[in-house]
N, C-alpha and C. Protein backbone atom coordinates (compact mmCIF):
# COMPACT_ATOMS: atom_id res chain seq x y z
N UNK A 1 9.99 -4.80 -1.66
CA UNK A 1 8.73 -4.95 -0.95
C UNK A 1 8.89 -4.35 0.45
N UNK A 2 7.86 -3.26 0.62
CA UNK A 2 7.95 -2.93 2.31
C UNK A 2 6.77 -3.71 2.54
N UNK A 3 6.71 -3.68 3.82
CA UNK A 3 5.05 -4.61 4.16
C UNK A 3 4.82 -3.83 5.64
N UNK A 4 3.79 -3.56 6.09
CA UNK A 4 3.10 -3.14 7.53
C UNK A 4 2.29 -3.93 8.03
N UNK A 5 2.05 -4.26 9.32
CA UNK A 5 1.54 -4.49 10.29
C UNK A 5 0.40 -3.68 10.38
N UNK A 6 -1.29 -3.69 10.00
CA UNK A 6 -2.15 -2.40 10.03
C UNK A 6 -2.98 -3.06 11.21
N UNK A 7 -3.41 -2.11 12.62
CA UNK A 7 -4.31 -2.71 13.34
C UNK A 7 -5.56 -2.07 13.85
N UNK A 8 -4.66 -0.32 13.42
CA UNK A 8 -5.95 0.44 13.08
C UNK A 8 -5.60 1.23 12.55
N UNK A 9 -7.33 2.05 11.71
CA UNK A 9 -6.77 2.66 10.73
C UNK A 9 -6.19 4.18 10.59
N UNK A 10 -6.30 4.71 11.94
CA UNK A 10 -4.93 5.84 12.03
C UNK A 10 -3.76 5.04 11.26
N UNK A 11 -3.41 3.81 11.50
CA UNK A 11 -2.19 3.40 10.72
C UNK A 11 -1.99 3.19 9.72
N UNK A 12 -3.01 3.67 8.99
CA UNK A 12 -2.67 3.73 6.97
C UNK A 12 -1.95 4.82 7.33
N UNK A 13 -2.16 6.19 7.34
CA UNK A 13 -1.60 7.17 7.12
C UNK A 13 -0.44 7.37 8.44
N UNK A 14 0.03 7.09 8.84
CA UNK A 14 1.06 7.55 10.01
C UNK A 14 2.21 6.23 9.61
N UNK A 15 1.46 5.02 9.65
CA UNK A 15 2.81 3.69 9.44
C UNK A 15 2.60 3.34 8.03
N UNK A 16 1.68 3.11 7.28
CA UNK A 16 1.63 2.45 5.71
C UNK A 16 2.17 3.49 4.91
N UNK A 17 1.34 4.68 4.65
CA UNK A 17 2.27 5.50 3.52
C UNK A 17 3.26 6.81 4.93
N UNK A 18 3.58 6.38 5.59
CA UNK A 18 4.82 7.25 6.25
C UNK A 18 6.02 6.82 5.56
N UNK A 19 7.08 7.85 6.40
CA UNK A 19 8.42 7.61 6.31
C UNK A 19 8.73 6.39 6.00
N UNK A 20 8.70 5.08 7.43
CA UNK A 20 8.62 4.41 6.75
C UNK A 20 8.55 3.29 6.59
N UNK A 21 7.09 4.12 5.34
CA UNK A 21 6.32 3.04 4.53
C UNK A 21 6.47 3.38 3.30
N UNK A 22 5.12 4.15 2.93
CA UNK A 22 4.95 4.18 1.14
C UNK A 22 6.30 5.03 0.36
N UNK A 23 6.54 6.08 1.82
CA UNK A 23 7.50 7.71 1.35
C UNK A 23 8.87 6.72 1.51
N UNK A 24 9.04 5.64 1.74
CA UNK A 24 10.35 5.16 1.05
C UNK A 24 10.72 5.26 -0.43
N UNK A 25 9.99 4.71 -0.73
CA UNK A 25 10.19 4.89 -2.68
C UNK A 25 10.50 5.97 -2.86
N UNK A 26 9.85 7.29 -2.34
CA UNK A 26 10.20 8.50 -2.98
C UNK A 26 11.63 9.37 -1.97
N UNK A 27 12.08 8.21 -1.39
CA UNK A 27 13.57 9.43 -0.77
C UNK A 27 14.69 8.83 -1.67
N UNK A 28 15.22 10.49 -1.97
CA UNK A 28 16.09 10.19 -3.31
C UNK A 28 17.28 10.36 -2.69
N UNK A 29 17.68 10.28 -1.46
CA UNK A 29 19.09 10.09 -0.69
C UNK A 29 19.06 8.88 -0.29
N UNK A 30 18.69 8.13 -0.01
CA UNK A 30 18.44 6.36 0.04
C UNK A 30 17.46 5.51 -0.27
N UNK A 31 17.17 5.89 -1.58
CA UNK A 31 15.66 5.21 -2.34
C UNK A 31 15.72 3.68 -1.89
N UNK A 32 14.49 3.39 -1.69
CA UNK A 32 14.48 1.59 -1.24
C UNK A 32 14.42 1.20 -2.22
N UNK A 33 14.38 1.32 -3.69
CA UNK A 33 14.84 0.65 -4.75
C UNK A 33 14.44 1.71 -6.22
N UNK A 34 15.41 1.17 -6.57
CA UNK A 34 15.22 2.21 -8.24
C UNK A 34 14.37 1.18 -9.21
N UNK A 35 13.94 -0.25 -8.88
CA UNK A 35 13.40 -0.91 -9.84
C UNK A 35 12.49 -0.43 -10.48
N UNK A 36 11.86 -1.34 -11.41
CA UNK A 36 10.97 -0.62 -12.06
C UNK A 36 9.47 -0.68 -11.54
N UNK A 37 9.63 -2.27 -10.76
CA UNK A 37 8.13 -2.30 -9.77
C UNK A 37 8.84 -2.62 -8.43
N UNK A 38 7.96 -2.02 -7.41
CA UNK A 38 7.93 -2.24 -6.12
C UNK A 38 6.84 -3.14 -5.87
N UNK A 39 6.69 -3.29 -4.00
CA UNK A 39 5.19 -3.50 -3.73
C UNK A 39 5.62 -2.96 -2.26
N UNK A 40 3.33 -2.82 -1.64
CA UNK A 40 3.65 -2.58 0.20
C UNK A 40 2.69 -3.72 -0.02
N UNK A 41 2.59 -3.92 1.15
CA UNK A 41 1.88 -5.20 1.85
C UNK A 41 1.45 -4.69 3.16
N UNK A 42 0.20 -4.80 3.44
CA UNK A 42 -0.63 -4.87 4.31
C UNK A 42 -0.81 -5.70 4.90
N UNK A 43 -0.31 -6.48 6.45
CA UNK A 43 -1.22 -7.64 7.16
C UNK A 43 -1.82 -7.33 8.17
N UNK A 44 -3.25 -7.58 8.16
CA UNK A 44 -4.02 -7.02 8.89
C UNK A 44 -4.74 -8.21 9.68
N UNK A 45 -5.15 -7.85 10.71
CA UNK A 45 -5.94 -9.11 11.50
C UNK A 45 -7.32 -8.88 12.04
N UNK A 46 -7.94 -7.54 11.91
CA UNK A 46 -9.02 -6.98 12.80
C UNK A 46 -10.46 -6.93 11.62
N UNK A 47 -9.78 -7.16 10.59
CA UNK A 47 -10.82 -6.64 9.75
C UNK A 47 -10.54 -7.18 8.39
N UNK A 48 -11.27 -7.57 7.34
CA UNK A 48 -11.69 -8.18 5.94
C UNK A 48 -10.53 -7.33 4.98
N UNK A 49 -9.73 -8.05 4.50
CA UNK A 49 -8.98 -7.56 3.32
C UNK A 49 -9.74 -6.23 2.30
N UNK A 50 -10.73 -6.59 2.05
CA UNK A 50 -11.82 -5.41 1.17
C UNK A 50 -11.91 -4.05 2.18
N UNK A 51 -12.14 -4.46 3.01
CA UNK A 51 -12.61 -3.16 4.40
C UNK A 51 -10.86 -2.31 4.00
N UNK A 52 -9.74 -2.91 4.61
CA UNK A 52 -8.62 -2.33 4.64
C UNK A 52 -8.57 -1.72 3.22
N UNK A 53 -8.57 -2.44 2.07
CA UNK A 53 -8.03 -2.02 0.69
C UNK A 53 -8.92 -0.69 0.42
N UNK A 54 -10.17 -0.48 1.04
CA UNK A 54 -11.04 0.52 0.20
C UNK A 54 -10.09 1.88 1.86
N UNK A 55 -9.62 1.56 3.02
CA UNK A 55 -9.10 2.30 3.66
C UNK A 55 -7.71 2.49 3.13
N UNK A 56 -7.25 1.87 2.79
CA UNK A 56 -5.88 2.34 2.31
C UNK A 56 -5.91 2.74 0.96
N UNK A 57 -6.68 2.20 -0.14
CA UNK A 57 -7.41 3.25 -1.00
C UNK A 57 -7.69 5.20 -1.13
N UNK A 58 -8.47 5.18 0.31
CA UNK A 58 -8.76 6.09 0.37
C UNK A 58 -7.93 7.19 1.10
N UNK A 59 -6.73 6.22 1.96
CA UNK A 59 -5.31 7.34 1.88
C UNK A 59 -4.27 7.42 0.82
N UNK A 60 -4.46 7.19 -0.04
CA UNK A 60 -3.33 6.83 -1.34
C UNK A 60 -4.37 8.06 -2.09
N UNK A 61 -5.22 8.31 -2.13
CA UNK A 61 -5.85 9.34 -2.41
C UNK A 61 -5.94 10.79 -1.81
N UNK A 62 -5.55 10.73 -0.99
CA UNK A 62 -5.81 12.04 -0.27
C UNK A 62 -4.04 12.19 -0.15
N UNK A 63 -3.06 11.20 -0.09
CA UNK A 63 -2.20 11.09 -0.02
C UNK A 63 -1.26 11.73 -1.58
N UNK A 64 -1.80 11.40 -2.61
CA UNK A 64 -1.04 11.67 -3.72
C UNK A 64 -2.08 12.24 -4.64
N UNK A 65 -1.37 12.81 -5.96
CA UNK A 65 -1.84 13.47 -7.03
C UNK A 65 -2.32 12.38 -7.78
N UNK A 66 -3.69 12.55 -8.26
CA UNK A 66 -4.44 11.75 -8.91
C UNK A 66 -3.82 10.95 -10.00
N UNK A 67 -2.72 11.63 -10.61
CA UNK A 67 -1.80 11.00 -11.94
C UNK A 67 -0.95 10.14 -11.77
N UNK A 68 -0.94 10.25 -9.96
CA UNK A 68 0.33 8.92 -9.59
C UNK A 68 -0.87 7.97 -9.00
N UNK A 69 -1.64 7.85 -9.40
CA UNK A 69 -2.60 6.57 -8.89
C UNK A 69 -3.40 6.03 -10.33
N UNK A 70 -3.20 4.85 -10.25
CA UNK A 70 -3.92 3.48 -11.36
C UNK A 70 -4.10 2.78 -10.66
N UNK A 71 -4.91 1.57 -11.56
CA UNK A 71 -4.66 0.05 -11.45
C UNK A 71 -4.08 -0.68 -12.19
N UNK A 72 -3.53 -1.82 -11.79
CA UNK A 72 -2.91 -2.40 -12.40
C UNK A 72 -3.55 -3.90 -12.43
N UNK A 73 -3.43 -4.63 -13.57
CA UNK A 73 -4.52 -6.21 -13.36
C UNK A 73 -3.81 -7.02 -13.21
N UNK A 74 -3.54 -8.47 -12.22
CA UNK A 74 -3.27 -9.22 -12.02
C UNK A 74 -3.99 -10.32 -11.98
N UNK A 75 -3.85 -11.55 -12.47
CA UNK A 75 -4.55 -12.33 -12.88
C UNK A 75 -6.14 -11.88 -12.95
N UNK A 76 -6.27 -10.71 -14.19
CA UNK A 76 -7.34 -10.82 -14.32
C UNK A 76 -8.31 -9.64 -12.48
N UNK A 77 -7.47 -9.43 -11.76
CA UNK A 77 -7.85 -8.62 -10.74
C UNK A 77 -7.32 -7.37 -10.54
N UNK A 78 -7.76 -5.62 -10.21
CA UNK A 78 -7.74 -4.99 -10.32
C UNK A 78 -6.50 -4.33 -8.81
N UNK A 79 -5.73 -3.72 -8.93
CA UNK A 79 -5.02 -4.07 -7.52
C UNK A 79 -4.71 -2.36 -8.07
N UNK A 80 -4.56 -1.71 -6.75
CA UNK A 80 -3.90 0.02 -6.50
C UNK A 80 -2.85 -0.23 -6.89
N UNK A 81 -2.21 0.93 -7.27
CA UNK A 81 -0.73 1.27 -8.05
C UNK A 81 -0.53 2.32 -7.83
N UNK A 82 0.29 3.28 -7.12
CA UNK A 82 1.01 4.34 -6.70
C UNK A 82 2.66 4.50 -7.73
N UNK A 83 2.06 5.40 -8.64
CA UNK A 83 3.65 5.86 -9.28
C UNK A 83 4.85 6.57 -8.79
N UNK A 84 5.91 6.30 -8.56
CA UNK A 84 6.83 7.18 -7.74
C UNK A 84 7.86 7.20 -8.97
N UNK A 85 8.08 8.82 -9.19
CA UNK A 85 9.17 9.40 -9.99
C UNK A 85 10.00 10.35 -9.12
N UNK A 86 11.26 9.83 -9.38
CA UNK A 86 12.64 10.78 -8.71
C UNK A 86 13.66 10.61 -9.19
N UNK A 87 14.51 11.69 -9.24
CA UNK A 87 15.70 12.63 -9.87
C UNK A 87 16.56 11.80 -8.94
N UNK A 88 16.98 10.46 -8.79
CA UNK A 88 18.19 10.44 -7.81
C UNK A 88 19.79 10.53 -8.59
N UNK A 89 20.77 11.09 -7.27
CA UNK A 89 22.37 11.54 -7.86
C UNK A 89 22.74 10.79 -6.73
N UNK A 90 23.23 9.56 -6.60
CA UNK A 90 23.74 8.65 -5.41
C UNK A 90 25.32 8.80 -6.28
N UNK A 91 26.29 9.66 -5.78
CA UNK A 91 27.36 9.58 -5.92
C UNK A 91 28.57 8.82 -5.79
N UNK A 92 28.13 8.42 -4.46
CA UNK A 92 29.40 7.42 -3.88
C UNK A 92 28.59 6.30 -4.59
N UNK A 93 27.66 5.40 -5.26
CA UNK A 93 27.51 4.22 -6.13
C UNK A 93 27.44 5.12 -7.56
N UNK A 94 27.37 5.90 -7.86
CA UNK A 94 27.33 6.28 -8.88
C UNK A 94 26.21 6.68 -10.06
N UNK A 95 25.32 6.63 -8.85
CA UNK A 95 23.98 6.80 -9.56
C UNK A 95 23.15 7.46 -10.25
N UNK A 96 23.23 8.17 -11.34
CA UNK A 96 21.95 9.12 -11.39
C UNK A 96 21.82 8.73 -12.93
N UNK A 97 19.97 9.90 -12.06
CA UNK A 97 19.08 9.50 -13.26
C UNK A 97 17.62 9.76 -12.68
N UNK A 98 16.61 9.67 -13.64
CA UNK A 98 15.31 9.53 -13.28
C UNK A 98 14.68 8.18 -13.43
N UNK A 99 14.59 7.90 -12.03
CA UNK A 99 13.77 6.33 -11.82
C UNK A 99 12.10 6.42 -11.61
N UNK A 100 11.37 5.74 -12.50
CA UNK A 100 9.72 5.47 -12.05
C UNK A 100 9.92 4.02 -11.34
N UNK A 101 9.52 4.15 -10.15
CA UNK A 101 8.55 2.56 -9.84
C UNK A 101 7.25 3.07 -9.30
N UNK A 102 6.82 1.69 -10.08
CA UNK A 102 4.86 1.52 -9.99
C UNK A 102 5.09 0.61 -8.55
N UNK A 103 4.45 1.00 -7.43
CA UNK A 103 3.85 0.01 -5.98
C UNK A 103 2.93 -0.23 -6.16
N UNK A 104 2.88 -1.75 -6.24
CA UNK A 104 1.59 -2.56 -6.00
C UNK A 104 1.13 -2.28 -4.59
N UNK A 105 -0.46 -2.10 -4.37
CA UNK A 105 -0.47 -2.21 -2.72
C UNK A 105 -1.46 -3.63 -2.48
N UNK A 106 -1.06 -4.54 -1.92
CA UNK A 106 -1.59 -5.61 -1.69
C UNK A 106 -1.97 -5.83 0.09
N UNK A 107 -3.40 -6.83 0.13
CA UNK A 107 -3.58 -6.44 1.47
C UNK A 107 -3.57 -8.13 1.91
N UNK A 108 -3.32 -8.75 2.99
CA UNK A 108 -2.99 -9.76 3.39
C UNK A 108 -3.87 -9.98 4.49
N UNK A 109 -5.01 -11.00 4.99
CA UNK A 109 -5.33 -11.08 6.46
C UNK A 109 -4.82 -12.09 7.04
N UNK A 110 -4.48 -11.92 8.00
CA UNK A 110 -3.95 -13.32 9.24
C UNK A 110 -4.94 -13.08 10.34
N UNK A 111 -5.06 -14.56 10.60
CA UNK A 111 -5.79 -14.56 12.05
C UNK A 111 -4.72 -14.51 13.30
N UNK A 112 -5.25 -13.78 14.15
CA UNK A 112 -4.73 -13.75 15.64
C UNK A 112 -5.33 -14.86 16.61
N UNK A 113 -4.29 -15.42 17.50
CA UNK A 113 -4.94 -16.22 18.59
C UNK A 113 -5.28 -15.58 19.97
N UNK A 114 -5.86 -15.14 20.60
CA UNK A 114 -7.41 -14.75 20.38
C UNK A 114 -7.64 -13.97 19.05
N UNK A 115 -8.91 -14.56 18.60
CA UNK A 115 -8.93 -13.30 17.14
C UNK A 115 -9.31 -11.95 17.50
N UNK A 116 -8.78 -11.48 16.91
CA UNK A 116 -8.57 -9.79 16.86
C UNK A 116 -9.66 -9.11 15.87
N UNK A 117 -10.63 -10.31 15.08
CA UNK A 117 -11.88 -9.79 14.05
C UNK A 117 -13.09 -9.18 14.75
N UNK A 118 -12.99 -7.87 13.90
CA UNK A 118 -14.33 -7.28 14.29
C UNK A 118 -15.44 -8.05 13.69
N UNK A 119 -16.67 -7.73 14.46
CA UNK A 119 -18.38 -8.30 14.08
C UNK A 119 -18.14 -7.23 12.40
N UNK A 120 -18.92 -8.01 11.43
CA UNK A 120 -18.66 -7.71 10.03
C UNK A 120 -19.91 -6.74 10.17
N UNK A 121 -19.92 -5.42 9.89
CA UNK A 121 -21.24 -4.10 9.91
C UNK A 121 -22.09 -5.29 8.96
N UNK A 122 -23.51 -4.10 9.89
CA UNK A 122 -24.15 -4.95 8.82
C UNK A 122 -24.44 -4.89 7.01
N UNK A 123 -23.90 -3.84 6.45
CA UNK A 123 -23.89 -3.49 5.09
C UNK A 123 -22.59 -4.33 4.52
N UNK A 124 -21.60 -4.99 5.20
CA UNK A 124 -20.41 -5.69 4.85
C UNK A 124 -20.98 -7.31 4.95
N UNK A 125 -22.14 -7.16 5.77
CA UNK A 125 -22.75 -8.51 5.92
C UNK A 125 -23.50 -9.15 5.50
N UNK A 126 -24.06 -7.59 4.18
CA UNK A 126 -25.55 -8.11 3.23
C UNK A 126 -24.41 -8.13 2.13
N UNK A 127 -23.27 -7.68 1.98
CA UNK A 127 -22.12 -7.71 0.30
C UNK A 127 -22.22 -9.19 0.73
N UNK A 128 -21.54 -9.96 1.60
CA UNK A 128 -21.83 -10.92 2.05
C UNK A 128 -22.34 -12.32 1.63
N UNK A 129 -23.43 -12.10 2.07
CA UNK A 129 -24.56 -13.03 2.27
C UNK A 129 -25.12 -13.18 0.62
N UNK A 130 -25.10 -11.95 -0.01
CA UNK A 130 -25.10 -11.70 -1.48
C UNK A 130 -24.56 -12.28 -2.43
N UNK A 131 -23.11 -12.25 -2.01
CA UNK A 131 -21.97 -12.64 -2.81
C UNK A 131 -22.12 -14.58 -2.75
């Protein structure tokens, strides 16, 4: 599990899928794990778990080839999945081979003391009021 700190959203793409964040899984000179599942974790404080997931969504997209992105269901809920395949040869442990792990990307909110929540737009406020 890597996890980030997101507080804005320049920071999907520069801290969530950076070096390192998402592009851990895929370095094949010190892979953060050969398992077969990973996860990242998102905790965010400024803004609604849904708001972040459809932003970090939409860099996991622009970010990777459409064939390394699914979903995957968890209890019955639909959650992003980023496939990472690599050729690693870790010599000194003895490693090689071709490893897939599937990353779950899960998004987490915490409150801040003062809160750090934006006013909810108002189209996030009629899903809302709806729901």
């Amino acid at each position: 599990m890597e996890a980030k700190k997101l507080k804005a959203p320049h920071e999907v793409a520069a801290d969530y899928l950076g070096s390192e964040g998402l592009k851990r899984f895929d370095n094949v000179d010190a892979p953060y794990t050969l398992e077969r599942f990973g996860g990242m974790i998102a905790y965010v404080l400024d803004r609604d778990a849904a708001t972040w997931t459809e932003l970090i969504a939409e860099g996991l997209k622009a970010a990777l080839p459409a064939e390394c992105l699914k979903e995957t269901f968890l209890s019955g809920e639909a959650v992003m999945t980023s496939i990472h395949v690599r050729e690693v040869d870790l010599k000194l442990h003895g490693v090689k081979g071709r490893f897939r792990t599937d990353v779950i990307h899960l998004v987490f909110e915490f409150e801040a003391q003062p809160s750090l929540r934006l006013a909810p737009t108002p189209q996030r406020r009629k899903v809302r009021e709806g729901s």
